[in-house]
Every structure is written in C-alpha cells, then in structure tokens.
N, C-alpha and C. Protein backbone atom coordinates (compact mmCIF):
# COMPACT_ATOMS: atom_id res chain seq x y z
N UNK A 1 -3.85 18.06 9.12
CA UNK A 1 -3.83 17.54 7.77
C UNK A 1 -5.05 18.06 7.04
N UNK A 2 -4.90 18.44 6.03
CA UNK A 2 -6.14 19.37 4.71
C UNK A 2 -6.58 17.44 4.28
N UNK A 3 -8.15 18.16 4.48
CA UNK A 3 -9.17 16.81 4.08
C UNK A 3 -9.42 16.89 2.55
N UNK A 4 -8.91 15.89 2.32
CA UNK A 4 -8.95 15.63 0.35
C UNK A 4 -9.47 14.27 0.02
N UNK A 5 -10.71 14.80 -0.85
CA UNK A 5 -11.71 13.92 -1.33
C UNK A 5 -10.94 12.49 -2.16
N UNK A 6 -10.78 11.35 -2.14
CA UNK A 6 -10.01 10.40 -2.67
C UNK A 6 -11.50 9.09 -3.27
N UNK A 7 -11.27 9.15 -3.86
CA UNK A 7 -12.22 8.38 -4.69
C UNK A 7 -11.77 6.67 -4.74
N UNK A 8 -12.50 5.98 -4.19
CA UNK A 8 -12.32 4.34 -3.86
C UNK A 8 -12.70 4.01 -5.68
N UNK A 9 -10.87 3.27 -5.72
CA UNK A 9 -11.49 2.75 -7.16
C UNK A 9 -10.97 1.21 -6.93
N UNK A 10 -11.45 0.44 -8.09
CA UNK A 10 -11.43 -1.25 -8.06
C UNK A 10 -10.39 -1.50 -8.75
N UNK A 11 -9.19 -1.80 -8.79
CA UNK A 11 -8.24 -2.30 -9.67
C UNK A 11 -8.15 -3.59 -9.21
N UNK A 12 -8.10 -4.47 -10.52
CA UNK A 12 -7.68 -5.83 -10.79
C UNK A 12 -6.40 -6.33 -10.59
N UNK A 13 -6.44 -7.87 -8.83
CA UNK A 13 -5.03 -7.73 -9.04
C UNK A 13 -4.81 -8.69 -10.14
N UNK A 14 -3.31 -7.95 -10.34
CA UNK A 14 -2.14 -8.30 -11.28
C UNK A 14 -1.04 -8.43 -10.69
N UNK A 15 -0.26 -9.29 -10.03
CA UNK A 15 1.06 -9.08 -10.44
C UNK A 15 2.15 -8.68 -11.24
N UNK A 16 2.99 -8.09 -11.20
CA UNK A 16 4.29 -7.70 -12.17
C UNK A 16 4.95 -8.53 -12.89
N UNK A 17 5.29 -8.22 -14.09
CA UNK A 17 5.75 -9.39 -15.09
C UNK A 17 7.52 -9.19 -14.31
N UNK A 18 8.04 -8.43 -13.86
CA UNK A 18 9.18 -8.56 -12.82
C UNK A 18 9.04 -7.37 -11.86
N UNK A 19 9.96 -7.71 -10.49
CA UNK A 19 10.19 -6.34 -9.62
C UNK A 19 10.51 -5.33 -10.41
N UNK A 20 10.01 -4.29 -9.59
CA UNK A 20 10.36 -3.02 -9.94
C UNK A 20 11.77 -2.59 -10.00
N UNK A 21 12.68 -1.99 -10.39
CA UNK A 21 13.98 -1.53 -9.90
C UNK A 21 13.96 -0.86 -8.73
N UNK A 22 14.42 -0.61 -8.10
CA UNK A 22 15.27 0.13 -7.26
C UNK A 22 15.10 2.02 -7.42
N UNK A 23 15.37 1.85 -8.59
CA UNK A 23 15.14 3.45 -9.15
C UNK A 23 14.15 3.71 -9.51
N UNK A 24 12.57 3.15 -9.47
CA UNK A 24 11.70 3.00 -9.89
C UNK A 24 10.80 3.39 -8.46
N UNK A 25 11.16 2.57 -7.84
CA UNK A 25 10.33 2.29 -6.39
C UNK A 25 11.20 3.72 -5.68
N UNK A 26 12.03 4.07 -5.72
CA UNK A 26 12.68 5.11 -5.43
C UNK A 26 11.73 6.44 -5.54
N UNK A 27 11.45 6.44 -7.58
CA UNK A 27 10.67 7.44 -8.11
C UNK A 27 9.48 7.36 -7.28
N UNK A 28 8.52 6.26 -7.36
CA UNK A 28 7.15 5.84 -6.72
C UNK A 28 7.48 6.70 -5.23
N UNK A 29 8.02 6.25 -4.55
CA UNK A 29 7.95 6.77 -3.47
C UNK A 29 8.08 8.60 -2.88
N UNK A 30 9.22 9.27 -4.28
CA UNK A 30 9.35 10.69 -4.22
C UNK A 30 7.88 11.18 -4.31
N UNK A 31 7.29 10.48 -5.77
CA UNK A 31 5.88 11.13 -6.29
C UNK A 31 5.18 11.48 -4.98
N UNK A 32 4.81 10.00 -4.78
CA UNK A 32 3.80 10.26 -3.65
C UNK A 32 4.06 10.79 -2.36
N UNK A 33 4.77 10.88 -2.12
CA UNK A 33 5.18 12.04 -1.14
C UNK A 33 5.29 13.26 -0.84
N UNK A 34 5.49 13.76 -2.35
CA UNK A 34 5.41 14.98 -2.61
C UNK A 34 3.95 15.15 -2.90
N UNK A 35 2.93 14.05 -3.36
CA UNK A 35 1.74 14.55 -3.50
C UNK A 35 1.02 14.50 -1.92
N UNK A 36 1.65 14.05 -1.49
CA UNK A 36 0.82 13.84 -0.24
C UNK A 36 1.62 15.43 0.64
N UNK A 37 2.09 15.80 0.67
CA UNK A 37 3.00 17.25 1.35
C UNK A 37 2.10 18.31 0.29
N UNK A 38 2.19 18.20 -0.94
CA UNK A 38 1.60 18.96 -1.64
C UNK A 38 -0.52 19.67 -1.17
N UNK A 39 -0.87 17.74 -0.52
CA UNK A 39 -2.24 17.63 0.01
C UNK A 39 -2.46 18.45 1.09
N UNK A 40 -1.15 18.62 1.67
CA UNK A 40 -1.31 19.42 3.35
C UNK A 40 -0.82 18.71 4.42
N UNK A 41 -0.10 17.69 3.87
CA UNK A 41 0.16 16.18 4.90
C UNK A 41 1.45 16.73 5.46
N UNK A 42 1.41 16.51 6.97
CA UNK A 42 2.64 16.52 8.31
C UNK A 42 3.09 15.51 7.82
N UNK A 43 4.56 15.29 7.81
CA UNK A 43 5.23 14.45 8.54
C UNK A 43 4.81 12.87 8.91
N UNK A 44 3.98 13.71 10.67
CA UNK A 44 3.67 12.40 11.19
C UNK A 44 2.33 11.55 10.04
N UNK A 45 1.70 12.74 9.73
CA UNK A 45 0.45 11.81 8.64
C UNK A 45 0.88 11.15 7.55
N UNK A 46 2.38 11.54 6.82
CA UNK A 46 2.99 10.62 5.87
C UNK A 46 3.55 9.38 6.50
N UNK A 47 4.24 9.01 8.24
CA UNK A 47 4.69 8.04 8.78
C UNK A 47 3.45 7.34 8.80
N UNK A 48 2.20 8.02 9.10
CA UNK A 48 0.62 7.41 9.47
C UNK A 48 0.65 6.71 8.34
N UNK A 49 0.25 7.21 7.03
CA UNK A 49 -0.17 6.47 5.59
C UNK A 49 0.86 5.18 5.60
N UNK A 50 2.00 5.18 5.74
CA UNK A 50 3.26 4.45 5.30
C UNK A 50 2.89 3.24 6.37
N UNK A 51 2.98 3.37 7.40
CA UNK A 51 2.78 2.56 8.25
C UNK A 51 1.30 1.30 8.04
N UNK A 52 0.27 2.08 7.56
CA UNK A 52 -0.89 1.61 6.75
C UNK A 52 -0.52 0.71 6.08
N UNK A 53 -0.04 1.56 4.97
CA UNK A 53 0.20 0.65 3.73
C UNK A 53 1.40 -0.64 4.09
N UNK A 54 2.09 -0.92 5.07
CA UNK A 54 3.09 -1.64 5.58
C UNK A 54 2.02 -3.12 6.16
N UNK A 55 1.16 -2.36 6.91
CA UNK A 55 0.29 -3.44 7.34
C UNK A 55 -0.54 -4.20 6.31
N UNK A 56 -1.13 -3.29 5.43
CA UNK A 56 -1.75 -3.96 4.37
C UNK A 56 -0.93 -4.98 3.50
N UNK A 57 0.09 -4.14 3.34
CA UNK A 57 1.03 -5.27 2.37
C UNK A 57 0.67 -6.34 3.25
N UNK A 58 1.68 -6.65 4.55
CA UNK A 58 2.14 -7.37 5.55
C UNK A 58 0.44 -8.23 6.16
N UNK A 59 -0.77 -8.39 5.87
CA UNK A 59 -1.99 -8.97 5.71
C UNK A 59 -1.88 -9.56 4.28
N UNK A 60 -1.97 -8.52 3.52
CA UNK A 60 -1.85 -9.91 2.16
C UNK A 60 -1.35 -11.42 1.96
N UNK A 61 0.28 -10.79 2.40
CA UNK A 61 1.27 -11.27 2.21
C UNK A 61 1.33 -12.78 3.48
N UNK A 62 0.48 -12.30 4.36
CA UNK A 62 0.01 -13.71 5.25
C UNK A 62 -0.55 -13.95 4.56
N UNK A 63 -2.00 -13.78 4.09
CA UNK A 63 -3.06 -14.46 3.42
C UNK A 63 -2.57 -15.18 2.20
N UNK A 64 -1.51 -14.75 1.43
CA UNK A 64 -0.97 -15.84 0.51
C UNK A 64 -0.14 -16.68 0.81
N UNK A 65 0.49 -16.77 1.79
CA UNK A 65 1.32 -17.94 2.30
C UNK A 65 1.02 -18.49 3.46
C-alpha cells in the first residue's frame, strides 16, 4: 500500500436530519473506494479500512446505548 499523508481533522458530531438513501450511501461508498485504489490501496487494505471503520461505528454505537 503507497503511504499517503492524511491530515487528523475535528468535525463536530451532528447527526443527520434523516438517513441517507440507499443511492447515496451507494455513491459514498464508490467515491471512496475509488479514492482509496486511486491511493495505491490492495484489496485486502480496502477490507482492512472497512473492517476499521465497522468497529468504530460498532464502539460508538455501544457507547450510546
């Protein structure tokens, strides 16, 4: 995987005034995928990130209930 500088930024949470669609989260997911393949990212390093972000959700999502 090509090492790319990513800059830690602070966003405020917010919740969504509703879910996303379907075709939305669809788009979200092409983008970044393609930016991440575009970065130099295998495969297995896009299952790596995904899997991440699965846990993170899945910690929040205890911590609020």
């Amino acid at each position: 995987m090509k090492e790319t500088n990513l800059v830690s930024q602070t966003v405020p949470e917010q919740k969504p005034a509703k879910p996303m669609t379907d075709k939305a989260v669809r788009s979200l997911a092409d983008s970044i995928y393609q930016s991440l393949k575009e970065e130099g990212c295998e495969e297995r390093d896009i299952i790596g990130v995904s899997s991440q972000l699965i846990g993170l959700v899945t910690e929040q999502f205890r911590k609020d209930n």
